[in-house]
N, C-alpha and C. Protein backbone atom coordinates (compact mmCIF):
# COMPACT_ATOMS: atom_id res chain seq x y z
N UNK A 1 50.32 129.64 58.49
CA UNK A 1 50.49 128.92 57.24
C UNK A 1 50.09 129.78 56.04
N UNK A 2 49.14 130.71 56.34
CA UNK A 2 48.80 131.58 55.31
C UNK A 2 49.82 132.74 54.82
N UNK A 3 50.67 132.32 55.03
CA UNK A 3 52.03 133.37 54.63
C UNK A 3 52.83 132.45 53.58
N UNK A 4 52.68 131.29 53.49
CA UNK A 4 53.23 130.26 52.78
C UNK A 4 52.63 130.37 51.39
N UNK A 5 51.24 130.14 51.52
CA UNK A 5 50.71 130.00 50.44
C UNK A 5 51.01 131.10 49.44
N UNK A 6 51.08 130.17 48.33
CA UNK A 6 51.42 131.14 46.98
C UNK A 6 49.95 131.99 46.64
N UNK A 7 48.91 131.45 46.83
CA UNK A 7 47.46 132.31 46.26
C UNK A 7 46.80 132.87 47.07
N UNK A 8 47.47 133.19 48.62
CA UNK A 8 47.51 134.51 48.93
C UNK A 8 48.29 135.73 48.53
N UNK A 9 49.08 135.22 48.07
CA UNK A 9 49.95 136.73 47.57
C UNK A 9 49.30 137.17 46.03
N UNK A 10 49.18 135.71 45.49
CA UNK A 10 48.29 136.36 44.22
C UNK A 10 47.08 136.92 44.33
N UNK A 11 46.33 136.54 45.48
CA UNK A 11 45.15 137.50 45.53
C UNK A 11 45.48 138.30 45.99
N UNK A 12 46.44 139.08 46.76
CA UNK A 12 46.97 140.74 47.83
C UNK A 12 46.82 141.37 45.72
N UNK A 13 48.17 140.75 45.50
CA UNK A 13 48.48 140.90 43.99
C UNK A 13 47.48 141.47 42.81
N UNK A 14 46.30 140.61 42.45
CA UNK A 14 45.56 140.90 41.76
C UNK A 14 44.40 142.16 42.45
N UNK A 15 44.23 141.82 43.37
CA UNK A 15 43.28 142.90 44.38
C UNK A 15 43.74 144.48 44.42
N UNK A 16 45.47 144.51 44.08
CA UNK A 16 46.15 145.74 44.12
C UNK A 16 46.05 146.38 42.96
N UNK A 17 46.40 145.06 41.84
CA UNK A 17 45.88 145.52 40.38
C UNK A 17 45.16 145.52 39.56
N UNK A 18 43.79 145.36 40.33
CA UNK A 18 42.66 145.42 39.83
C UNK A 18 42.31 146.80 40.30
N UNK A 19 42.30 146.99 41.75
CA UNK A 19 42.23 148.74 42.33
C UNK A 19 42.90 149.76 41.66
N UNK A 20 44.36 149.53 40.91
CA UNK A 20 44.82 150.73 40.35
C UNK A 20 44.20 150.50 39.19
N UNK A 21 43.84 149.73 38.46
CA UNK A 21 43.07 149.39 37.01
C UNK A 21 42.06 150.53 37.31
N UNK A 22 41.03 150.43 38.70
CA UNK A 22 39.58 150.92 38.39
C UNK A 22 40.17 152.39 38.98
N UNK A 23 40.75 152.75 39.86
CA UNK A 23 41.21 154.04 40.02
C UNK A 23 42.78 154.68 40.30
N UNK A 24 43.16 154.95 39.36
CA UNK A 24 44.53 155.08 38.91
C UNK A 24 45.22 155.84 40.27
N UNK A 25 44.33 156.66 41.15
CA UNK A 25 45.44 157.58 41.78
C UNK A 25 45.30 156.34 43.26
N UNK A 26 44.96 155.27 43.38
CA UNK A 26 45.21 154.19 44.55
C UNK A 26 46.92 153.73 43.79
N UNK A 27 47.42 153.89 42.67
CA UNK A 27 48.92 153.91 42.46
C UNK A 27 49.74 155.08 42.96
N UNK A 28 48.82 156.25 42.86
CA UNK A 28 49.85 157.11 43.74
C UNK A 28 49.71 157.40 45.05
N UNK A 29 49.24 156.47 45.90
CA UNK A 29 48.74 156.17 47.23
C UNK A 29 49.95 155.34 47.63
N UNK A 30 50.30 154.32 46.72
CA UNK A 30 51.09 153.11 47.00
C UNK A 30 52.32 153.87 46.82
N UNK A 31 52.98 154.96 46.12
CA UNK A 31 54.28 155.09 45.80
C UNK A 31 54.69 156.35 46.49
N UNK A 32 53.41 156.47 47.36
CA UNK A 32 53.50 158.04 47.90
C UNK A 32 54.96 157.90 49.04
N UNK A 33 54.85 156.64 49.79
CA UNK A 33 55.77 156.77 50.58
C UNK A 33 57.22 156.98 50.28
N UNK A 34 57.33 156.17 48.94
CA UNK A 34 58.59 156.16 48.15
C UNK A 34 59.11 157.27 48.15
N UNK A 35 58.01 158.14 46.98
CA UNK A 35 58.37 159.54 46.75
C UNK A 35 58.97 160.20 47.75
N UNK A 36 58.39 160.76 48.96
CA UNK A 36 59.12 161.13 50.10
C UNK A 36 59.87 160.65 50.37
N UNK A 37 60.42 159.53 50.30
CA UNK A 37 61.47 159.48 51.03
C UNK A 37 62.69 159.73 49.71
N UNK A 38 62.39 159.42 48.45
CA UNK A 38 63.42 159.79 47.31
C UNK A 38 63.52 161.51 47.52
N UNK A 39 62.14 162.45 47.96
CA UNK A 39 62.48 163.62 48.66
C UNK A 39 63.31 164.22 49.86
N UNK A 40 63.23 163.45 50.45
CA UNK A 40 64.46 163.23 51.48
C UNK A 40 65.43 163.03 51.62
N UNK A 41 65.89 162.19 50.54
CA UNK A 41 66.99 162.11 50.35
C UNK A 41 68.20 162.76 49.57
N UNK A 42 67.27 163.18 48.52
CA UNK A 42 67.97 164.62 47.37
C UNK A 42 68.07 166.01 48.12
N UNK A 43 67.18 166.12 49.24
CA UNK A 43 67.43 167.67 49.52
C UNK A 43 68.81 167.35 50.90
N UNK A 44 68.47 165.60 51.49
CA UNK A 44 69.84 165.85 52.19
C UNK A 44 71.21 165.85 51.54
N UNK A 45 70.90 164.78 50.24
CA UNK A 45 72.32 165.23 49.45
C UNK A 45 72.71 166.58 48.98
N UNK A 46 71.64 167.42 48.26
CA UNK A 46 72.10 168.76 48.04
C UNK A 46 72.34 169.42 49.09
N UNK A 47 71.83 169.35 50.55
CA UNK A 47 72.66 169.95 51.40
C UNK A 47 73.95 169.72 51.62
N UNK A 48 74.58 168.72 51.40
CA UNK A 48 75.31 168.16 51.87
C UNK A 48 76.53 168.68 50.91
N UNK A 49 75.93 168.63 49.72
CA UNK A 49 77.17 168.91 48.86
C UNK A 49 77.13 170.66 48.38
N UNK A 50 76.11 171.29 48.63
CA UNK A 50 76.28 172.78 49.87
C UNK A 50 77.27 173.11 50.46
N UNK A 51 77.39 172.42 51.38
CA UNK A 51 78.32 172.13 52.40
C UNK A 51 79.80 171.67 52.11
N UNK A 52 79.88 171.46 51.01
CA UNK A 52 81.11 170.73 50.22
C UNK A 52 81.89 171.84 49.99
N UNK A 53 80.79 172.50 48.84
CA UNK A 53 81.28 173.45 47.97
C UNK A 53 81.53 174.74 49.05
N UNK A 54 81.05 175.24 49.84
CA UNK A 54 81.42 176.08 50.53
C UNK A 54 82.52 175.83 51.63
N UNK A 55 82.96 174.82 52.21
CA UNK A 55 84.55 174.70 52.54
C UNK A 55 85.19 174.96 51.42
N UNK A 56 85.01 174.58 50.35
CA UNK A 56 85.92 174.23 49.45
C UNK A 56 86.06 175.54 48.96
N UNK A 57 85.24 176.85 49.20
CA UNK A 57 85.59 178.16 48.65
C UNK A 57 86.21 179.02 49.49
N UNK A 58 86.56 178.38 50.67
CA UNK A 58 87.51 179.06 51.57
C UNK A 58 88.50 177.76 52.36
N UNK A 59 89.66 177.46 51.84
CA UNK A 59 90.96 177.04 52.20
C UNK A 59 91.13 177.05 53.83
N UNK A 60 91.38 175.71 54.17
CA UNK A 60 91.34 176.13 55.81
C UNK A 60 93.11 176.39 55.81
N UNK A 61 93.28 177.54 56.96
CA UNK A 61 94.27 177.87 57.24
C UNK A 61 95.43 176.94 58.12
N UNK A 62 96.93 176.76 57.88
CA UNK A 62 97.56 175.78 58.58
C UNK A 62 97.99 176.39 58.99
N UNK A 63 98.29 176.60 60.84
CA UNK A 63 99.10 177.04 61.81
C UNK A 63 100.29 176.15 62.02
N UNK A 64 101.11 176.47 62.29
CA UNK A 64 102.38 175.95 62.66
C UNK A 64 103.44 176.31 62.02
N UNK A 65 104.31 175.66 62.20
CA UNK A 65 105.96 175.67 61.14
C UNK A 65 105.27 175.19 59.61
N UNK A 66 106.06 176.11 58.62
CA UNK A 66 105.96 175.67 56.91
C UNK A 66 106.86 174.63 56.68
């Protein structure tokens, strides 16, 4: 039932922002996971489009009849 209640989440809530109030880097504790993974995801897109641009600087060849 304690998942229901609304003034448990306000106390998780206020308890979180009262901790980054008294020490600012418990906010970059909380967003740390984010960050990595927004890191993860830019170096797989720039690989990826790496990978774009270098097909794209050599034409694949067509065998057969013109």
């Amino acid at each position: 039932m304690a998942a229901r209640s609304p003034s448990l989440w306000v106390l998780i809530a206020a308890a979180i922002t009262t901790a980054i109030m008294v020490h600012p880097s418990f906010a970059a504790l909380l967003t740390l996971p984010i960050q990595l993974g927004l890191l993860v995801v830019l170096r797989w897109t720039a690989r990826r489009e790496g990978r774009l641009e270098e097909r794209a600087m050599y034409p694949t060849v067509k065998r057969g009849f013109a």
